[in-house]
Protein backbone atom coordinates (compact mmCIF):
# COMPACT_ATOMS: atom_id res chain seq x y z
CA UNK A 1 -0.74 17.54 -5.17
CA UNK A 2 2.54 17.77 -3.73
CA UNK A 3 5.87 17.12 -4.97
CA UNK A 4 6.93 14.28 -3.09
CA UNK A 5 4.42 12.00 -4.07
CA UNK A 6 1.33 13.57 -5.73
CA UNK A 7 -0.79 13.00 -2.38
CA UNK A 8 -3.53 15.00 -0.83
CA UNK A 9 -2.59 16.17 2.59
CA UNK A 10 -6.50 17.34 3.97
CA UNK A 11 -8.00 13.70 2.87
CA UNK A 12 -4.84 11.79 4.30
CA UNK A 13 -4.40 10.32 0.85
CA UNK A 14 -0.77 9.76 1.90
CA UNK A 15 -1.27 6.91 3.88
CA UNK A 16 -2.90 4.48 1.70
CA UNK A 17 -0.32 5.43 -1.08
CA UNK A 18 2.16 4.77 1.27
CA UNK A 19 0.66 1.46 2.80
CA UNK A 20 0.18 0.15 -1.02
CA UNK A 21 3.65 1.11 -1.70
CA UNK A 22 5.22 -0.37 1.15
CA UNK A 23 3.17 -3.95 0.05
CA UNK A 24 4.16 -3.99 -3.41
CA UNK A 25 7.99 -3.28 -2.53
CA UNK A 26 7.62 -6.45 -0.21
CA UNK A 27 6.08 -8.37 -3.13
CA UNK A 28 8.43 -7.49 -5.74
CA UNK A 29 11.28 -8.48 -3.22
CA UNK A 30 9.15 -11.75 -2.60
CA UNK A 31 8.99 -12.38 -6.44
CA UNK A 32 12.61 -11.42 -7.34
CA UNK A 33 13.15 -14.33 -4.64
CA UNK A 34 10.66 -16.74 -7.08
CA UNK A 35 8.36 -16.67 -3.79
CA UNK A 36 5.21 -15.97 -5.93
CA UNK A 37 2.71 -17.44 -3.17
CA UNK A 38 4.00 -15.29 -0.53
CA UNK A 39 4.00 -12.65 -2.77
CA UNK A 40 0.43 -13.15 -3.58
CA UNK A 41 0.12 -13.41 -0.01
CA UNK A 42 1.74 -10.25 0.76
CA UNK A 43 -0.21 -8.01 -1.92
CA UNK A 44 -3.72 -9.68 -0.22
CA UNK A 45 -2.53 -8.12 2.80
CA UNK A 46 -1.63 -5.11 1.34
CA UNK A 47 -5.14 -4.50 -0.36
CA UNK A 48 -6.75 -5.33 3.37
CA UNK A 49 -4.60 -3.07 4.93
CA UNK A 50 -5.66 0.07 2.71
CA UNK A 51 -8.97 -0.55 2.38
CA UNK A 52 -9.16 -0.90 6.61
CA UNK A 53 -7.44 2.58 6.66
CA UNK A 54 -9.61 4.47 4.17
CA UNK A 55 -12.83 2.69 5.64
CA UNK A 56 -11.27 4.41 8.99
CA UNK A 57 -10.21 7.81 7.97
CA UNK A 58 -11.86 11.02 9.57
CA UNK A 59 -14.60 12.39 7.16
């Protein structure tokens, strides 16, 4: 693990962490905003966009 983010450089763990972080900082804006659909919306998204990445990732 490193120290800027506990991540696993030789899987590529950084990117998902990244991806899902990215999401939820959009949702949390979206809900501070009382835009709880879109926010919903947005962490849907977020979830696909992971799971496409790790499903792609170099074995």
């Amino acid at each position: 693990m490193s120290a800027g983010g506990g991540t696993n450089s030789v899987d590529g763990g950084a990117v998902p962490r990244e991806l899902a972080r990215h999401y939820r900082q959009l949702a949390d804006e979206l809900l501070a905003e009382g835009r709880f659909s879109e926010a919903a919306d947005t962490l849907r998204a977020g979830l696909l966009a992971v799971e496409e990445r790790i499903r792609h990732r170099p074995a």
